[in-house]
Structures are given as C-alpha cells and as structure tokens.
C-alpha atoms as a PDB file:
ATOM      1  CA  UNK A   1       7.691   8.187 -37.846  1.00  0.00           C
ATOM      2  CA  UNK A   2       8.991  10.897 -35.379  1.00  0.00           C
ATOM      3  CA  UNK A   3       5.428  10.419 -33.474  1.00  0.00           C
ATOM      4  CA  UNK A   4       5.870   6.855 -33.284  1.00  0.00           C
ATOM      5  CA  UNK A   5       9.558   7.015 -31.803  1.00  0.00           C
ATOM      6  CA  UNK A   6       8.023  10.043 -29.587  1.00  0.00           C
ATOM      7  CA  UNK A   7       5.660   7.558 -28.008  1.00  0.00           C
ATOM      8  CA  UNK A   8       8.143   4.689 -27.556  1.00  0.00           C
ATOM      9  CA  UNK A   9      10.365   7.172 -25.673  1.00  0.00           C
ATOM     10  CA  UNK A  10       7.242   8.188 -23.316  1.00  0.00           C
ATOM     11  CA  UNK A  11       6.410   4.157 -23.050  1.00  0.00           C
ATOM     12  CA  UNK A  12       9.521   3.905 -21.641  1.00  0.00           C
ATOM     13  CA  UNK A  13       9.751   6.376 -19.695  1.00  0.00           C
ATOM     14  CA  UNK A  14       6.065   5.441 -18.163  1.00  0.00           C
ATOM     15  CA  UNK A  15       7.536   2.309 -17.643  1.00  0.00           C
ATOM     16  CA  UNK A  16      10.947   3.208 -15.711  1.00  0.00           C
ATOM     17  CA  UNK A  17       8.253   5.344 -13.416  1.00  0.00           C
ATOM     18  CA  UNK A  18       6.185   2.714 -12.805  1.00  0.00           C
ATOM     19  CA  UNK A  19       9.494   0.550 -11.527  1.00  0.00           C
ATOM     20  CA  UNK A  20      10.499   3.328  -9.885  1.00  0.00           C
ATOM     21  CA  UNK A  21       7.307   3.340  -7.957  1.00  0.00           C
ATOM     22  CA  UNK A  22       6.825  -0.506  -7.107  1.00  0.00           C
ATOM     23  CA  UNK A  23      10.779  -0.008  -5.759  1.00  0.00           C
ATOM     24  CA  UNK A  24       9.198   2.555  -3.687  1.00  0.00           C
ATOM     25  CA  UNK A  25       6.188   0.466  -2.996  1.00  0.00           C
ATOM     26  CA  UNK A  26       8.320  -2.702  -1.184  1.00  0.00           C
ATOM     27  CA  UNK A  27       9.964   0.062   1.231  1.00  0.00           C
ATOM     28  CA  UNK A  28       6.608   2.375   1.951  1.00  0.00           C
ATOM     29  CA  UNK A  29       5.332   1.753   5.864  1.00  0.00           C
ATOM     30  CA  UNK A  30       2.069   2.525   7.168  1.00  0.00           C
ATOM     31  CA  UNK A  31       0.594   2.133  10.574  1.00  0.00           C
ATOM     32  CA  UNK A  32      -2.577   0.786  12.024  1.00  0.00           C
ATOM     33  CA  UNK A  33      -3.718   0.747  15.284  1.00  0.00           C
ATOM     34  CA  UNK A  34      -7.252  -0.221  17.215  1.00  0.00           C
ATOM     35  CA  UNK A  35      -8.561  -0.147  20.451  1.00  0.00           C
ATOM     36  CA  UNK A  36      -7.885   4.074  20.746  1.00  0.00           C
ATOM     37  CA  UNK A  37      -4.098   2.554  20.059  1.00  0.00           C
ATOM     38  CA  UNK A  38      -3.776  -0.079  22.328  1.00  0.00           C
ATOM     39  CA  UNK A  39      -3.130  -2.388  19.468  1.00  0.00           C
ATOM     40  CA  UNK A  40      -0.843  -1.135  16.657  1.00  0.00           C
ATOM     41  CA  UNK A  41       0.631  -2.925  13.551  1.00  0.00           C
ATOM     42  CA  UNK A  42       3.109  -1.529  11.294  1.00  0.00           C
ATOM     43  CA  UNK A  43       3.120  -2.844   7.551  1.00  0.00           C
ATOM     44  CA  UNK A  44       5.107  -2.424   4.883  1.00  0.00           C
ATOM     45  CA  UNK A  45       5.329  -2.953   0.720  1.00  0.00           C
ATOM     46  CA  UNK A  46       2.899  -5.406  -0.693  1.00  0.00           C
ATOM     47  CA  UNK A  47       1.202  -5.748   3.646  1.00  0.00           C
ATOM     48  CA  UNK A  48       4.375  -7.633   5.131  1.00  0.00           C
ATOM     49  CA  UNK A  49       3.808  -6.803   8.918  1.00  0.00           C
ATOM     50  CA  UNK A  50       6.412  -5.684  10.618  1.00  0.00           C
ATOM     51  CA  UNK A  51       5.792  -4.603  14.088  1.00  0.00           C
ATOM     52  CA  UNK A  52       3.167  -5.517  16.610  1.00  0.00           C
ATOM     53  CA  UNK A  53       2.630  -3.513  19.819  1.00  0.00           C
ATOM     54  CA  UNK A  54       0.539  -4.852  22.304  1.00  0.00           C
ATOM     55  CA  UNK A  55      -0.685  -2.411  25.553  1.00  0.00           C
ATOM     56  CA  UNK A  56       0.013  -4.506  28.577  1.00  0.00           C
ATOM     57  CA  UNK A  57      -3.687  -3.729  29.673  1.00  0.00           C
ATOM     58  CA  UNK A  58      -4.862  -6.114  27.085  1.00  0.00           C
ATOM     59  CA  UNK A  59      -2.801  -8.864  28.531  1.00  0.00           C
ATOM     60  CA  UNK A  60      -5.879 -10.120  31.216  1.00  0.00           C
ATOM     61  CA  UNK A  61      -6.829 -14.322  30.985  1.00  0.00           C
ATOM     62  CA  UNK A  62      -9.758 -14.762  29.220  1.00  0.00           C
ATOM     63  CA  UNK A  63      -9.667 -11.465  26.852  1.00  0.00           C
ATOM     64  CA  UNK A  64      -8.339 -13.404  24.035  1.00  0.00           C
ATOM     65  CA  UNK A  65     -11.095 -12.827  21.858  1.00  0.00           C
ATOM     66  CA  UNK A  66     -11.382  -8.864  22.871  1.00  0.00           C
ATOM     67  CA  UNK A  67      -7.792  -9.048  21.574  1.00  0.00           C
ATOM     68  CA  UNK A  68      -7.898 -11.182  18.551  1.00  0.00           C
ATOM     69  CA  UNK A  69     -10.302  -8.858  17.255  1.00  0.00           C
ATOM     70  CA  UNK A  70      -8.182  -5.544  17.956  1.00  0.00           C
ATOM     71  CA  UNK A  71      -5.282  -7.276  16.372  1.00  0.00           C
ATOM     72  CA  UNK A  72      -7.170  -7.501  13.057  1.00  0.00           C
ATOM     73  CA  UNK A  73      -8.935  -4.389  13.451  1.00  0.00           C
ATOM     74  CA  UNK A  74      -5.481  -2.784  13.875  1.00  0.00           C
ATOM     75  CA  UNK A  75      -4.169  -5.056  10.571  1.00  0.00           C
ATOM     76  CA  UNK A  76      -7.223  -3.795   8.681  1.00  0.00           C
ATOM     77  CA  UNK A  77      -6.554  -0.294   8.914  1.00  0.00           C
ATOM     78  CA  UNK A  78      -2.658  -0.240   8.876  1.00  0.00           C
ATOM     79  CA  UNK A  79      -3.590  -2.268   5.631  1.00  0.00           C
ATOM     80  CA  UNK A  80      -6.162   0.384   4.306  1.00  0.00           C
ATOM     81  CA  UNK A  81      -3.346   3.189   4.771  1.00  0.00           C
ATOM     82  CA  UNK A  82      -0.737   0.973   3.254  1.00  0.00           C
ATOM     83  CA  UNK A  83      -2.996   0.480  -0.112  1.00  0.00           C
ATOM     84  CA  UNK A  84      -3.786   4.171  -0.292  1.00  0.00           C
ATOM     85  CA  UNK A  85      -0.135   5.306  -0.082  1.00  0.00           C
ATOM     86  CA  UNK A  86       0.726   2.227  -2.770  1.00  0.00           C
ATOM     87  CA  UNK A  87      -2.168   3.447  -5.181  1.00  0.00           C
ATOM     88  CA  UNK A  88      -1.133   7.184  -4.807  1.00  0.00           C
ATOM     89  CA  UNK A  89       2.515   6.072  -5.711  1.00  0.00           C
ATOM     90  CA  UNK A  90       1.033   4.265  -8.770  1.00  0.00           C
ATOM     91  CA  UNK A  91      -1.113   6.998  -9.673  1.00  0.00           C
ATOM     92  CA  UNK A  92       1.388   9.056 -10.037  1.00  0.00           C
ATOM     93  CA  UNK A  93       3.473   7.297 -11.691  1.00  0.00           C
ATOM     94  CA  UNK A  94       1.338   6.448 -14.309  1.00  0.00           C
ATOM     95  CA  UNK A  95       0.883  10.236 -14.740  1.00  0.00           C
ATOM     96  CA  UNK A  96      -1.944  10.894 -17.399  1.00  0.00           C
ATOM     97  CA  UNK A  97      -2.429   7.735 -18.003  1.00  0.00           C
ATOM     98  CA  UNK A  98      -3.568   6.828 -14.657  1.00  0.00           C
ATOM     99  CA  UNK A  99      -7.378   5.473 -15.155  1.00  0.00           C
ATOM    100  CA  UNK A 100      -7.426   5.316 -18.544  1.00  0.00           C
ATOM    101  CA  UNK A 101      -8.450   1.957 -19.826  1.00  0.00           C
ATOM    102  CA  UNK A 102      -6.529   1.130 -23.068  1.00  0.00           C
ATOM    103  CA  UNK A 103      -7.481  -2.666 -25.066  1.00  0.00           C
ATOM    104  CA  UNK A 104      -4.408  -4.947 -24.280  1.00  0.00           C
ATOM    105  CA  UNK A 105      -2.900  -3.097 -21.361  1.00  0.00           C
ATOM    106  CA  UNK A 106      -3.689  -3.535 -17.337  1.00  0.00           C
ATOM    107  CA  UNK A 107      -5.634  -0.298 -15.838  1.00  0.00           C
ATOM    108  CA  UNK A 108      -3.659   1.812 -14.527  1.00  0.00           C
ATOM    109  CA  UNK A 109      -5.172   3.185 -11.622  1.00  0.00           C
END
C-alpha cells in the first residue's frame, strides 16, 4: 500500500507541475521577425500576437504582396520559437515522464 500512496503523491505532484507550466505557458513571449527584421511579430501563450512592427521601407504602393508574405514569414517563426519554449516548459515539467507513452494517458512530450 505505501507504493501505491507513493505514486498518488508523485501523480499529484506531476500534475501541480504540469499547471504550473501551462500558467507559465499563457505568459511566455517569443519573437519572430522576416525580411533581415524588417517585419517582426511578438507572440505570446497558446500564439496570441501581440505586437507587429512594420519598417517604414516596406510601406511603398504596390508591395503589398512583398509584405503580406514577410508578415507571415515573421508569424511563422515567432510561432516556431513560441512552440519550442512551450514544449521545453512541458518537458520539463513532465520530468521523467516526458515521452513516455502510457495506455489511457495523453503523451507527454
């Protein structure tokens, strides 16, 4: 029985890191830019953007399309950076359970 009430104890405490980490998760901020940085987007918890900074060289009549595409380009990798800082936060919460693959349960990274 003590091994039983052992695991429950590390379940839960598993379980308070892994809240602990998606509170952590909503606030992180990462950064994106395209374009050698004329474009940048800032992002932040689940991709919520919140910043957009434009060079005013970009701003010529008929560029939109040169511009469009820098503005995703710049969301794509300030998204890419995002996810990677998210899944190391998850990783580590998980601790040595991260990638295992047990019946029932999601995978934890």
């Amino acid at each position: 029985m003590k091994d039983l009430t052992q695991l429950m104890q590390q379940a839960q405490a598993m379980q308070q890191k892994l809240q602990d980490a998606q509170a952590r998760m909503a606030e992180t901020e990462a950064e994106g830019s395209a374009g050698g940085g004329v474009v940048r987007i800032a992002l932040r918890g689940p991709g919520d953007i919140t910043a957009v900074t434009i060079d005013e060289s970009l701003m010529v009549p008929g560029d939109h399309e040169v511009l469009a595409d820098l503005i995703m380009a710049a969301h794509a990798d300030a998204k890419r950076r995002l996810d990677a800082i998210n899944n190391a936060l998850m990783r580590e919460a998980a601790g040595p359970m991260a990638g295992m693959n047990i019946p029932g349960m999601p995978k934890l990274f």
